[in-house]
Every structure is written in structure tokens, then in C-alpha cells.
C-alpha atoms as a PDB file:
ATOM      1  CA  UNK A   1     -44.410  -8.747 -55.667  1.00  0.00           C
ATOM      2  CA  UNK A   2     -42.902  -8.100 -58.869  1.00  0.00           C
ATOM      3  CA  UNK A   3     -44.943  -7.692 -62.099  1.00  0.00           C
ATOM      4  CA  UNK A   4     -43.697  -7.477 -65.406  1.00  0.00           C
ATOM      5  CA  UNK A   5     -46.787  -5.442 -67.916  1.00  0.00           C
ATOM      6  CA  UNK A   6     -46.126  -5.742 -71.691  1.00  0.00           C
ATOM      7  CA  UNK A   7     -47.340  -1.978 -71.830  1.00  0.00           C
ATOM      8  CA  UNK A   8     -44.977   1.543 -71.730  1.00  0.00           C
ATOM      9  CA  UNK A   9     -48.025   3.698 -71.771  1.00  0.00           C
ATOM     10  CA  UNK A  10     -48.090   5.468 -68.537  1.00  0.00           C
ATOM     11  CA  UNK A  11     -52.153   5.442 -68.666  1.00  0.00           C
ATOM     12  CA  UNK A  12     -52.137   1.929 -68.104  1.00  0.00           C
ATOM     13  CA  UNK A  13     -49.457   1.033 -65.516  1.00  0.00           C
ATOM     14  CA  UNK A  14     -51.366   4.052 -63.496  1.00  0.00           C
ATOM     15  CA  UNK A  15     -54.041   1.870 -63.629  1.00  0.00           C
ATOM     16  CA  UNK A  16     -52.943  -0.928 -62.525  1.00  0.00           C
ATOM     17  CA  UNK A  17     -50.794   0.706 -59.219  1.00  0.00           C
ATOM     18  CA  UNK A  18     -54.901   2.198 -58.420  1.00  0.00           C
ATOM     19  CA  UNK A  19     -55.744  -1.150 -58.727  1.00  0.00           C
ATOM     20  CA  UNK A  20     -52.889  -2.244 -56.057  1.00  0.00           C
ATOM     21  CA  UNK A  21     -52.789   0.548 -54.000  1.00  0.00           C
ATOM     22  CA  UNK A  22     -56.602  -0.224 -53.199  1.00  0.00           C
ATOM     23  CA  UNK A  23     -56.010  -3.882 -52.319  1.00  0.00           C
ATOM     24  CA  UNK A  24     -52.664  -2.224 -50.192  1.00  0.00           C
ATOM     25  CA  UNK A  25     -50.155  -4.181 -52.408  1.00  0.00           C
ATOM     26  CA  UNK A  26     -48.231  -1.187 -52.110  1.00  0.00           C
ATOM     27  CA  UNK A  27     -44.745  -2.498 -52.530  1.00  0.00           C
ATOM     28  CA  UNK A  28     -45.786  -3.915 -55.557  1.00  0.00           C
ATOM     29  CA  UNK A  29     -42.676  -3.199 -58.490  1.00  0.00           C
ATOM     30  CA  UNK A  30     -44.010  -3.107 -62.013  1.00  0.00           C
ATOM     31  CA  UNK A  31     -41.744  -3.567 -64.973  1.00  0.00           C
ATOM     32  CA  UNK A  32     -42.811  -2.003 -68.354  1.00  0.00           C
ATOM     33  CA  UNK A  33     -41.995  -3.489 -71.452  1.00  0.00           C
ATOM     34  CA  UNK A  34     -42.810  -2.323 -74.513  1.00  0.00           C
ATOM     35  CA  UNK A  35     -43.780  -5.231 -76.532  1.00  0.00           C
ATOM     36  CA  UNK A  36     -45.797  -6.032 -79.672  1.00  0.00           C
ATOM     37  CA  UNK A  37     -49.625  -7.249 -79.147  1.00  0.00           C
ATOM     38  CA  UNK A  38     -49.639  -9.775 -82.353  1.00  0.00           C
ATOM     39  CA  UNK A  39     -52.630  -8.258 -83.309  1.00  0.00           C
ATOM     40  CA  UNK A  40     -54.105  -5.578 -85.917  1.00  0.00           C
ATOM     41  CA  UNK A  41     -53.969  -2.089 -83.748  1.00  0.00           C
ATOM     42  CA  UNK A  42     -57.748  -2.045 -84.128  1.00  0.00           C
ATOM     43  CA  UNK A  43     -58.974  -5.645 -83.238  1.00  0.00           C
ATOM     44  CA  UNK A  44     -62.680  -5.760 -83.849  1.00  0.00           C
ATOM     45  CA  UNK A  45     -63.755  -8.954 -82.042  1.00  0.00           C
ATOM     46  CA  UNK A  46     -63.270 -10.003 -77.996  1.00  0.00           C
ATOM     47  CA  UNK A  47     -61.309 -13.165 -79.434  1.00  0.00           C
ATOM     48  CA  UNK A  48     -58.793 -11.189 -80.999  1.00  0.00           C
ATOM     49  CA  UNK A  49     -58.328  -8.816 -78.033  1.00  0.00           C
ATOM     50  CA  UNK A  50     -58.078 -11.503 -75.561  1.00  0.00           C
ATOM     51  CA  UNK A  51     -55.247 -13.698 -77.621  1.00  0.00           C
ATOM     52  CA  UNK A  52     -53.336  -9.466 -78.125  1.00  0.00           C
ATOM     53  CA  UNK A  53     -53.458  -9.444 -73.987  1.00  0.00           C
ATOM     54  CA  UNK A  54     -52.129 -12.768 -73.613  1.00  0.00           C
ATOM     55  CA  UNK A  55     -48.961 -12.290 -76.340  1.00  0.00           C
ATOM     56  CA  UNK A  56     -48.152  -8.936 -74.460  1.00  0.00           C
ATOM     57  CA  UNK A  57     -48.234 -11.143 -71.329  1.00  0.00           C
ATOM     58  CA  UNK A  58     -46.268 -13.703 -72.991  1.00  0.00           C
ATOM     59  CA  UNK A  59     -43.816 -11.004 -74.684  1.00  0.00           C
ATOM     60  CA  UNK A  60     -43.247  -9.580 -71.487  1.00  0.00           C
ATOM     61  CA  UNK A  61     -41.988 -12.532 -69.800  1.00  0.00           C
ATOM     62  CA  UNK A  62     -40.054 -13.088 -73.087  1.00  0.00           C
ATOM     63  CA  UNK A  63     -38.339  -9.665 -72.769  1.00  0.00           C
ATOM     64  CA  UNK A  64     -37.268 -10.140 -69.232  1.00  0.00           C
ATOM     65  CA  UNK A  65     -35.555 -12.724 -69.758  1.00  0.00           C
ATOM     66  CA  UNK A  66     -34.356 -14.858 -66.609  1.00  0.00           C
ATOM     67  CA  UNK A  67     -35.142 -12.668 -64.746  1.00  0.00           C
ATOM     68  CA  UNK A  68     -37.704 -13.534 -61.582  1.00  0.00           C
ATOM     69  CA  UNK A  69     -41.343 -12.182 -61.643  1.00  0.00           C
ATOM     70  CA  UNK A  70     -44.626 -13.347 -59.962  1.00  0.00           C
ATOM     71  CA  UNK A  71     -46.537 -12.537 -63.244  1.00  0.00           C
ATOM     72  CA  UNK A  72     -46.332 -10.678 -66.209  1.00  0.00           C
ATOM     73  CA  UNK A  73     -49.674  -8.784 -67.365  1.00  0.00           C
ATOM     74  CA  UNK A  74     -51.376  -8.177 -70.708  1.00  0.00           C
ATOM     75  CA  UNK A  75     -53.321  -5.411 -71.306  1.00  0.00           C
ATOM     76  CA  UNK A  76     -55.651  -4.664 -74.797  1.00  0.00           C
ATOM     77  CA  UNK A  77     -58.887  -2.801 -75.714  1.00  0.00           C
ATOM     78  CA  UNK A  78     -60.597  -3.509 -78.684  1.00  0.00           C
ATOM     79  CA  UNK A  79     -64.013  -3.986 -80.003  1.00  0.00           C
ATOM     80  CA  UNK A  80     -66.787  -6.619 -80.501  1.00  0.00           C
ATOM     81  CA  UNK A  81     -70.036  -6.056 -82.557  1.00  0.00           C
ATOM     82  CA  UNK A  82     -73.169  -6.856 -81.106  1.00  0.00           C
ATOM     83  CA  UNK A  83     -76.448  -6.141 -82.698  1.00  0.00           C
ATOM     84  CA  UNK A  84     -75.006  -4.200 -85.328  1.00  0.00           C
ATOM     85  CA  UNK A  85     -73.511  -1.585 -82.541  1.00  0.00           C
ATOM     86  CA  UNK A  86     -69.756  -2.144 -81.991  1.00  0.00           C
ATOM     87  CA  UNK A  87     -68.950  -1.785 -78.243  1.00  0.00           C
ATOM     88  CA  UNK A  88     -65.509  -1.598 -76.315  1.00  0.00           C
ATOM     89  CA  UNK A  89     -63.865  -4.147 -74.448  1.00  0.00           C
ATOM     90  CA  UNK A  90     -60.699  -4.170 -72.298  1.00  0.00           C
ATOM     91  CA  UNK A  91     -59.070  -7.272 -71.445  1.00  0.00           C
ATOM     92  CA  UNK A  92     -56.327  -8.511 -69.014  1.00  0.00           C
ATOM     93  CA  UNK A  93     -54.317 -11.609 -69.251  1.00  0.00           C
ATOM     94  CA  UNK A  94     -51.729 -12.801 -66.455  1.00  0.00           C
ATOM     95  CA  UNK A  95     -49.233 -15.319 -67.457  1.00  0.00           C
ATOM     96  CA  UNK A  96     -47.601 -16.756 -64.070  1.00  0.00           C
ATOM     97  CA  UNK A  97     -43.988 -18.631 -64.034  1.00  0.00           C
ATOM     98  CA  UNK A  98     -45.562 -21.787 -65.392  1.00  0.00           C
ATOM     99  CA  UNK A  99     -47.418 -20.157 -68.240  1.00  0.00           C
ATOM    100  CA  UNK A 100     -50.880 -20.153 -66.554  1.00  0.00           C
ATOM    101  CA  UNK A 101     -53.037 -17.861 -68.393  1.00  0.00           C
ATOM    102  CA  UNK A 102     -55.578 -15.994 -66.559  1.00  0.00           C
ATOM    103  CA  UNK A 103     -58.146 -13.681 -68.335  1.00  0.00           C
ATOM    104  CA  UNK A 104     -60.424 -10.735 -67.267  1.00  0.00           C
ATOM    105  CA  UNK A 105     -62.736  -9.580 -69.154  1.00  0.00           C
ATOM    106  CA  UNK A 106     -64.864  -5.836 -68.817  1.00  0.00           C
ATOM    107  CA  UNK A 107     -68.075  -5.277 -69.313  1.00  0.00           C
ATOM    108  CA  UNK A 108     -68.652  -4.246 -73.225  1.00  0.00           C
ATOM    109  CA  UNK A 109     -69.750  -0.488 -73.630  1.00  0.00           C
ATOM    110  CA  UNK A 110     -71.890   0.598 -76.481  1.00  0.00           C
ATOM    111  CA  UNK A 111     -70.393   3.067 -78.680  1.00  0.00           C
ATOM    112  CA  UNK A 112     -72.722   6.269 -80.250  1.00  0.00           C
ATOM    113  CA  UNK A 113     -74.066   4.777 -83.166  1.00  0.00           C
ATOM    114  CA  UNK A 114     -72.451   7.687 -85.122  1.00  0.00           C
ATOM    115  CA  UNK A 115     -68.440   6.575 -83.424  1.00  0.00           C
ATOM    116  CA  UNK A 116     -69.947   2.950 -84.654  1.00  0.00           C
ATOM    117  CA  UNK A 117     -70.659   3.619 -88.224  1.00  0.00           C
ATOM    118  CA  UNK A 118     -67.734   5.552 -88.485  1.00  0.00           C
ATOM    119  CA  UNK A 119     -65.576   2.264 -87.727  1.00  0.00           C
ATOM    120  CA  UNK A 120     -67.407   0.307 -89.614  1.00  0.00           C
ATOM    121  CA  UNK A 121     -66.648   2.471 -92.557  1.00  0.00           C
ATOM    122  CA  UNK A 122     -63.114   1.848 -91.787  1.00  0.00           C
ATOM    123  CA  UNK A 123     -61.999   4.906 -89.485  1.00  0.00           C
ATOM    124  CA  UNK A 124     -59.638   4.306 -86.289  1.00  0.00           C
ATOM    125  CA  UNK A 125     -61.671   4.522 -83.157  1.00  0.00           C
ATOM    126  CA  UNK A 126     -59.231   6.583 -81.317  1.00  0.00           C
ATOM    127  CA  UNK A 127     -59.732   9.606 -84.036  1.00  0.00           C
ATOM    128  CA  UNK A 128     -63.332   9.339 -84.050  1.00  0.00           C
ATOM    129  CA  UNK A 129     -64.151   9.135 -80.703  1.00  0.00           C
ATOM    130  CA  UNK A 130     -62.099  12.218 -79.522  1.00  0.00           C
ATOM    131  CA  UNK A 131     -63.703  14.350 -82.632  1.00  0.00           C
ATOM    132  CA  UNK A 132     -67.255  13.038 -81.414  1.00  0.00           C
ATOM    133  CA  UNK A 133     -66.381  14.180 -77.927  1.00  0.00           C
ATOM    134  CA  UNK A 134     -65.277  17.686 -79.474  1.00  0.00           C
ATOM    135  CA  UNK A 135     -67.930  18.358 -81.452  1.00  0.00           C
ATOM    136  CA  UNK A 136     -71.475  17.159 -79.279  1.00  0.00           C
ATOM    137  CA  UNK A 137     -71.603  20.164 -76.540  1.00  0.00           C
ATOM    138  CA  UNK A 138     -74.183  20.012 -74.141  1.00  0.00           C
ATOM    139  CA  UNK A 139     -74.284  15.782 -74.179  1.00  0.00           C
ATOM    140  CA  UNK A 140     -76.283  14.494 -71.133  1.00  0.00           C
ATOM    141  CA  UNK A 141     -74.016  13.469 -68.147  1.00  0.00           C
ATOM    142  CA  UNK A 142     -74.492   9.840 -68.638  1.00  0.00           C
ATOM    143  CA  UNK A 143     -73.122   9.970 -72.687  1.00  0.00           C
ATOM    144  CA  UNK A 144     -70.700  12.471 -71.108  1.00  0.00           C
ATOM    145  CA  UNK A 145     -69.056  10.188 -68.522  1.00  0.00           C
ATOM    146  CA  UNK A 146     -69.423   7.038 -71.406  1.00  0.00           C
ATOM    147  CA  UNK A 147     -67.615   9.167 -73.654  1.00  0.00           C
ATOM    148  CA  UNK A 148     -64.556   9.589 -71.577  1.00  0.00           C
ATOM    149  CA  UNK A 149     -64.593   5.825 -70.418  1.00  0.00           C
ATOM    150  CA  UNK A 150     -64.810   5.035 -74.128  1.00  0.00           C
ATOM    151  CA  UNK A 151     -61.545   7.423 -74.487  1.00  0.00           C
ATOM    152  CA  UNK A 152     -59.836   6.911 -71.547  1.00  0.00           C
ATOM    153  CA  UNK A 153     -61.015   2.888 -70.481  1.00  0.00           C
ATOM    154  CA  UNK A 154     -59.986   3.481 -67.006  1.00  0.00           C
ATOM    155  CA  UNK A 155     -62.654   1.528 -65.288  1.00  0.00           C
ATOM    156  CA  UNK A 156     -62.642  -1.064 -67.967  1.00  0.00           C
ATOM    157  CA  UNK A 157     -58.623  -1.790 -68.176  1.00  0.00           C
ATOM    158  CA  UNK A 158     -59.377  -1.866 -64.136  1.00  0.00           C
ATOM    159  CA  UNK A 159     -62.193  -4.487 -64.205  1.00  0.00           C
ATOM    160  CA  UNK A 160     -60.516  -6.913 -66.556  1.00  0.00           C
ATOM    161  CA  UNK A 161     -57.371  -6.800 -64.329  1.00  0.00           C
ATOM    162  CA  UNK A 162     -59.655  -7.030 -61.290  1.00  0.00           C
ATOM    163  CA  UNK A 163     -61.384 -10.440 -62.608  1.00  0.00           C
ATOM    164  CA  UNK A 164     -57.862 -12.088 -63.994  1.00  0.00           C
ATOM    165  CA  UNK A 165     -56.326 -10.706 -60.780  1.00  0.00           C
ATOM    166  CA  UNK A 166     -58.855 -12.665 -58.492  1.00  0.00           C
ATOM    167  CA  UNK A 167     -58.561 -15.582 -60.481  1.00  0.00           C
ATOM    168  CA  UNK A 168     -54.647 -15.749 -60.272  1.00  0.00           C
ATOM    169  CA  UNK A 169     -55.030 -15.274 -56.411  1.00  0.00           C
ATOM    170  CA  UNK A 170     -57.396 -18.207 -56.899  1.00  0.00           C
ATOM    171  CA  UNK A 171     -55.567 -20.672 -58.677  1.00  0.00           C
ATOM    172  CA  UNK A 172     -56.619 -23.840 -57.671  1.00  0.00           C
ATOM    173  CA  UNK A 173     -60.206 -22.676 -59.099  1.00  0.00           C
ATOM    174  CA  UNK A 174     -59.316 -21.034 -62.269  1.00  0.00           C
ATOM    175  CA  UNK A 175     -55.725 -22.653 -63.748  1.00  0.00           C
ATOM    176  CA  UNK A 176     -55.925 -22.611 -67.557  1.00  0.00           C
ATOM    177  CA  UNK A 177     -52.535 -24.417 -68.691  1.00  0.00           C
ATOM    178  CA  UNK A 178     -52.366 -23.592 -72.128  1.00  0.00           C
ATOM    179  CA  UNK A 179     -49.918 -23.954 -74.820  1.00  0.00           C
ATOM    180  CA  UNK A 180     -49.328 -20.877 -75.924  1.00  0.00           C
ATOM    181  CA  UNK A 181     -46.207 -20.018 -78.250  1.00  0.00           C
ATOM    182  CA  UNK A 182     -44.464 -16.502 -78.007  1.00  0.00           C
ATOM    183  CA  UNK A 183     -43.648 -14.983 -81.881  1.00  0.00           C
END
């Protein structure tokens, strides 16, 4: 199986060989490709996020070229509002050699309402999550472990690849032909 993944960070392809090795896809070859998202670096809505994992997808394919590939994989995080609390999402978008989209979505997790109002004020998450997580010794376990998710998004770049995963094995259930231009 070959997989192109519009993503260079190591982090991320990491991921998504866990995510193989555990369903033994273990000759699985991923090809990185460092391509552009379309998207503002912080996108605040699940919209947003979902169209920056498909153009990596689709910038991926793009990038290779003619060469052969069973899909190419978009990865993006980003965050969505609700009740006045903005939460993280990850999402994962595979394209497949007919330009099939297929989505996954994570479940959204709640930011501190501190990390929140400092976004909403205009600060990048990234910053203001790590100097929460310096600065609040002696957190309970559970805002502990949320605090590295919300840093790391391990389990959430793994879930949405996990749902648009098992709908591209699915196909016949889930196809979403869509015409999507590449920039």
C-alpha cells in the first residue's frame, strides 16, 4: 500500500504508521510531502479545518505527480467554538485515485477557559497552551492528560484517520465524489 500524506512533520506520519502497525498494514510506504493547507495557520471553525485536510490531500497527490498511490492523506487541527469555549479538532481527509474524498472527524476537546480566552483575544494556540501547561503545577490527572492531548493531538489526529480510514475501506457505503480544485 502506498500512501502519499501532505505533512513533513514527523509527529504526524508517526501517527499514522501506530495507526497501521495496529491494523498489521505493516508494509505500508508513506510519502511525505510538504504541502500548503489553503488555510489561515489557526483555523477557528471545523469547516475550515476539514476543507485545510482535504487541499493537503489534494496537494499531495498534486506533488507526486504520476506517480501511483492508493491514497494520499490530509491531516489538520484546528478549532471550533461551542458555547463560548473553543475546543480542538483534528481532521483527516483521504483523496483516492478518482478524487474520492473521505473525512474523519475527532471528537472536539474543550480547551481551559483561560487557553480559550487567550485565543479569542487573538493569541496562537500553540504558544498558549504550552505556557498554560508550564505554569499550572499540581493540575489534576485528568486536565493533565487533556493538556498534553491538546498539545500533542495524538489520539485525535489518530481517530479522524481511524473514521476516514474505515470509510475508504468501505467505499461502496461512504463515496463522496466531489469536485474539488487543487490551488
Amino acid at each position: 500500500m502506498k500512501i502519499l500524506i501532505g505533512t513533513t512533520s514527523e509527529q504526524k506520519i508517526n501517527i499514522i504508521k501506530k495507526f497501521l502497525v495496529s491494523r498489521n498494514l505493516t508494509d505500508a510506504e508513506i510519502k511525505p510531502f510538504g504541502v500548503e493547507s489553503g488555510i489561515a495557520d489557526q483555523p477557528l471553525d471545523e469547516k475550515t479545518t476539514i476543507q485545510g485536510s482535504i487541499t493537503r490531500a489534494m496537494n499531495a497527490v498534486k506533488a507526486n505527480g504520476e506517480g501511483d498511490f492508493d491514497f494520499s492523506l490530509g491531516l489538520e487541527a484546528g478549532l471550533e467554538e461551542i458555547n463560548g469555549i473553543y475546543h480542538i479538532v483534528c481532521t483527516a481527509s483521504i483523496v483516492d485515485e478518482d478524487n474520492n474524498i473521505y473525512t474523519g472527524v475527532s471528537k472536539k476537546l474543550p480547551l481551559p477557559a483561560e487557553v480559550s480566552s487567550e485565543v479569542k483575544k487573538g493569541g496562537e494556540f500553540g504558544v498558549i497552551i504550552r505556557e498554560f501547561d508550564a505554569k499550572t503545577d499540581g493540575k489534576p490527572e485528568e486536565i493533565e492528560s487533556l493538556v498534553k492531548e491538546l498539545i500533542n493531538r495524538t489520539d485525535g489526529f489518530s481517530e479522524a484517520f481511524g473514521i476516514a480510514f474505515l470509510k475508504y475501506g468501505n467505499r461502496d457505503f461512504f463515496k463522496q465524489k466531489r469536485d474539488v480544485s487543487i490551488p
